[in-house]
C-alpha atoms as a PDB file:
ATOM      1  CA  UNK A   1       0.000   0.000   0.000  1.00  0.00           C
ATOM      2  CA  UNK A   2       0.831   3.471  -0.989  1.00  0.00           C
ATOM      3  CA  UNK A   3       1.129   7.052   0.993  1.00  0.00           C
ATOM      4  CA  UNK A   4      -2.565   8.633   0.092  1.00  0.00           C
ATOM      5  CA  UNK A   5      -3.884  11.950   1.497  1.00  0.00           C
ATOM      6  CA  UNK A   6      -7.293  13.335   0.909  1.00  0.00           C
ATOM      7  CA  UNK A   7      -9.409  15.855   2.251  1.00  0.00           C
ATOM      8  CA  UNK A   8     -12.886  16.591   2.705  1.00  0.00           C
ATOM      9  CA  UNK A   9     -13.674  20.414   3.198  1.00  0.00           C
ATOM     10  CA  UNK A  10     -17.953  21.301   4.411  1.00  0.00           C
ATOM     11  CA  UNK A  11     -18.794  24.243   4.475  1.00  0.00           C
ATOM     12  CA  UNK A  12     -20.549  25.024   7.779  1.00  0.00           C
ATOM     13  CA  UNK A  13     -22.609  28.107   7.041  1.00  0.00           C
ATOM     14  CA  UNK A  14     -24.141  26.771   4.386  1.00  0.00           C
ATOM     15  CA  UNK A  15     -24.520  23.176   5.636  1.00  0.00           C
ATOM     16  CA  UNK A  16     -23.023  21.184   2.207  1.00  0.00           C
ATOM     17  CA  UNK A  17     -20.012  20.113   0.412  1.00  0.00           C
ATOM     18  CA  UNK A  18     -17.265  23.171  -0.387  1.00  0.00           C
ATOM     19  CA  UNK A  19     -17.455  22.465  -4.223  1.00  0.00           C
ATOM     20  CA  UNK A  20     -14.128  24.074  -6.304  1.00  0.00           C
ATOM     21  CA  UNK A  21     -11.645  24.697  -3.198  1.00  0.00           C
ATOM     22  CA  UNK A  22      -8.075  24.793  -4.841  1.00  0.00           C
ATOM     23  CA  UNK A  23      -6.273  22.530  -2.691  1.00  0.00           C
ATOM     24  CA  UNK A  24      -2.562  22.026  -2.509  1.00  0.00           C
ATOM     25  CA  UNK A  25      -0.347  18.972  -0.664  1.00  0.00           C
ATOM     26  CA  UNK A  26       3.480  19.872  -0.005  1.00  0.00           C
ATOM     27  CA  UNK A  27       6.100  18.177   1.675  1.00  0.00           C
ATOM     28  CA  UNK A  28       8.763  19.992   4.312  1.00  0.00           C
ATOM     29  CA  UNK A  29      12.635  19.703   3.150  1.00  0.00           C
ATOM     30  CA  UNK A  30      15.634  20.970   4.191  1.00  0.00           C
ATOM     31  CA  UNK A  31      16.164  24.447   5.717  1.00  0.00           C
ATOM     32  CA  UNK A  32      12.478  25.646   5.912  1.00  0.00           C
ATOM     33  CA  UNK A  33      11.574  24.891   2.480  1.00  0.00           C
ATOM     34  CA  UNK A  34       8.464  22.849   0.655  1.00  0.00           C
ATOM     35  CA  UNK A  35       8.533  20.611  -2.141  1.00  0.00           C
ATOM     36  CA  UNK A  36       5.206  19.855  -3.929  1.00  0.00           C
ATOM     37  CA  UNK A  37       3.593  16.609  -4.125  1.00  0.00           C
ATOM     38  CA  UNK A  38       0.421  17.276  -5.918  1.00  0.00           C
ATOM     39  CA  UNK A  39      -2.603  19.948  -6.179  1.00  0.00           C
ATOM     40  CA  UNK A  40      -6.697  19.493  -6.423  1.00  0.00           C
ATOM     41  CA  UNK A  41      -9.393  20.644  -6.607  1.00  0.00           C
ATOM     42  CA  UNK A  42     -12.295  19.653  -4.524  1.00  0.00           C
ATOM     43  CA  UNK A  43     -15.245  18.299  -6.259  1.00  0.00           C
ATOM     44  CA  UNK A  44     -19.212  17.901  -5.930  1.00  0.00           C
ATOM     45  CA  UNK A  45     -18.748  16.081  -2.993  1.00  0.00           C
ATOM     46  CA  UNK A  46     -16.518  18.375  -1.384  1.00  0.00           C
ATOM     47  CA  UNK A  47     -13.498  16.250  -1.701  1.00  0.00           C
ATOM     48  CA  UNK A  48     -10.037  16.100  -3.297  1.00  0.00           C
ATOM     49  CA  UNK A  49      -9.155  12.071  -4.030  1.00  0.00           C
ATOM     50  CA  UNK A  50      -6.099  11.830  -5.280  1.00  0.00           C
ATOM     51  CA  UNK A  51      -3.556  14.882  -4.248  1.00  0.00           C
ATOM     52  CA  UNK A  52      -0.471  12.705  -3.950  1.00  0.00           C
ATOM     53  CA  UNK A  53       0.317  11.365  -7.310  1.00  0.00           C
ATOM     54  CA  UNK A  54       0.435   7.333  -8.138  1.00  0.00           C
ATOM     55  CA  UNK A  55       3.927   6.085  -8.071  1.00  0.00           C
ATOM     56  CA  UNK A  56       5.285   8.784  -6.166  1.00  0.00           C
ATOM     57  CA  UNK A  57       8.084   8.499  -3.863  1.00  0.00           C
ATOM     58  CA  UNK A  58       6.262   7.485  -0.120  1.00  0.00           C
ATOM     59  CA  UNK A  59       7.833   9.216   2.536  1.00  0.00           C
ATOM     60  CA  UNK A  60       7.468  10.236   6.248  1.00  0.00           C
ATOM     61  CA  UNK A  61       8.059  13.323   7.219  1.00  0.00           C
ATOM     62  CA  UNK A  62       5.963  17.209   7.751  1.00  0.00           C
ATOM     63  CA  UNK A  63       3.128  17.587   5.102  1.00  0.00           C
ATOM     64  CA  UNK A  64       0.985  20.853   4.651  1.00  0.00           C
ATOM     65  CA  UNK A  65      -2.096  21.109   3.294  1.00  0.00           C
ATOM     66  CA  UNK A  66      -2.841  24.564   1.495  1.00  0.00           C
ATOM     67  CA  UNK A  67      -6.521  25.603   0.731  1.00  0.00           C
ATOM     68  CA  UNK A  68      -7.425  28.782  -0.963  1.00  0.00           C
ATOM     69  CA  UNK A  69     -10.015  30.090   0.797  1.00  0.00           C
ATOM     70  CA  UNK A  70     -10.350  33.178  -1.067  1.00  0.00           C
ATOM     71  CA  UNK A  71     -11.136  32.016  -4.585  1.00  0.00           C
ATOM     72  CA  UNK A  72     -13.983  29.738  -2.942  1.00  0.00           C
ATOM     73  CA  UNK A  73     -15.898  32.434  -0.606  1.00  0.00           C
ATOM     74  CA  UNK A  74     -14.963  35.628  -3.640  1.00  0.00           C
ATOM     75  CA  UNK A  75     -16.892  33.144  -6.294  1.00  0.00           C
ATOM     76  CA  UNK A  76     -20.143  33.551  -4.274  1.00  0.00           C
ATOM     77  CA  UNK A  77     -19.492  37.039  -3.198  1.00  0.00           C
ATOM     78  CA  UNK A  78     -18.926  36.264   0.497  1.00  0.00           C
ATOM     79  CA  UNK A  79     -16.548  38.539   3.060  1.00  0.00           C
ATOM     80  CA  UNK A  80     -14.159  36.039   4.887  1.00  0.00           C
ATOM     81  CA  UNK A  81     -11.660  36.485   7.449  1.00  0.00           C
ATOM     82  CA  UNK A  82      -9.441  33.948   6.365  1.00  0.00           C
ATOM     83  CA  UNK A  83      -7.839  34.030   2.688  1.00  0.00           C
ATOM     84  CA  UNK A  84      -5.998  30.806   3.108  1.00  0.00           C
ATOM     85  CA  UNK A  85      -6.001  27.643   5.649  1.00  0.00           C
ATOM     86  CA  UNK A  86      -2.747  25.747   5.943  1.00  0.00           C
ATOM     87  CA  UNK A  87      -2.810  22.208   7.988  1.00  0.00           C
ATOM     88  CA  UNK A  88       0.448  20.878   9.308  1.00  0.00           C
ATOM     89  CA  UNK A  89       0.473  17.051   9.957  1.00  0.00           C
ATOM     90  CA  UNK A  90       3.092  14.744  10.098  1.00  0.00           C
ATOM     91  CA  UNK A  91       3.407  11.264   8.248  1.00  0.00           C
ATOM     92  CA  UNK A  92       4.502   8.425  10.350  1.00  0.00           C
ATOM     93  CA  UNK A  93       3.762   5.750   8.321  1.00  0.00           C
ATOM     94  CA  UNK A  94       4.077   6.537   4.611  1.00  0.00           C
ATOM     95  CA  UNK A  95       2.169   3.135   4.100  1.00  0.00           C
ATOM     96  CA  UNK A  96      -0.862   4.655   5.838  1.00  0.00           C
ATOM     97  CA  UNK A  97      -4.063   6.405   4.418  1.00  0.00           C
ATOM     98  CA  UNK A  98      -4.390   9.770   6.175  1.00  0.00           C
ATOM     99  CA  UNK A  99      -7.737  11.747   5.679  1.00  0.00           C
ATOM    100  CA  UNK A 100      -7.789  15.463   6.646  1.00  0.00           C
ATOM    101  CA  UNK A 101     -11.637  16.788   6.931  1.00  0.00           C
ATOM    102  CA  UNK A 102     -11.906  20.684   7.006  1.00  0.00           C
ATOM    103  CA  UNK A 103     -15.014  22.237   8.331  1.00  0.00           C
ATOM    104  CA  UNK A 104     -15.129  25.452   7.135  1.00  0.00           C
ATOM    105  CA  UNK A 105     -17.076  29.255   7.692  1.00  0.00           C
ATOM    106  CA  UNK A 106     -16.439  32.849   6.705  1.00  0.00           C
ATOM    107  CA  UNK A 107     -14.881  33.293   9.777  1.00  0.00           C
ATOM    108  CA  UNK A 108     -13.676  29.790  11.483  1.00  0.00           C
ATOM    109  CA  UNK A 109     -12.682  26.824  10.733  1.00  0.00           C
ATOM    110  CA  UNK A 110     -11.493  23.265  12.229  1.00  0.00           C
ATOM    111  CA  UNK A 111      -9.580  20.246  11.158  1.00  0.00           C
ATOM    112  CA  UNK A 112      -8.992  16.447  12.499  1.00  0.00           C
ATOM    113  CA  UNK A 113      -7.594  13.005  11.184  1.00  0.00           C
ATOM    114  CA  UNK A 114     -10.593  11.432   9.713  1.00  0.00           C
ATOM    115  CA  UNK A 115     -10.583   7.753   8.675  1.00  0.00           C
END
């Protein structure tokens, strides 16, 4: 089995899936700096499937998650607080699945390990 990351974003004020959420998976390496592994978009469902690429290089090690906030609330004309959201998790097993859920509003938001 293969390193896989996916996400799941609601969005809370409206009670349903966040539909088009640019979504982008990096990878920490040496002195400060990221390395992509893959980018989304989430889709009807609210979800982004497949953001590290097949046959890619498994590794452990400090992964962020990038969403752009900003190009999902501007599209219906809603004022947010928050631009961006960044998630910071680290991969112990690069075997494992490892499903980030982000509930989201104009002016919160929360995250967890789903299954």
């Amino acid at each position: 089995m293969s390193l896989d990351i996916t996400t799941h974003v609601l969005d809370t004020s409206l009670g349903r899936p966040a539909r088009g959420v640019p979504v982008v998976l990096e990878r920490e390496a040496a002195h400060g700096t990221w390395d992509l592994v893959g980018r989304g978009e989430t889709d009807e469902d609210g979800r982004a499937r497949s953001l590290v690429p097949p046959g890619s290089a498994a590794s452990s090690g400090v992964y962020r998650l990038l969403f752009d906030t900003r190009r999902y609330f501007e599209r219906s004309g809603t004022a947010a607080f928050y631009p961006a959201v960044v998630v910071l998790f680290e991969v112990r097993a690069a075997t494992d699945h490892y499903h980030l859920p982000l509930l989201l509003s104009p002016f919160g938001y929360s995250t967890y390990r789903g299954s």
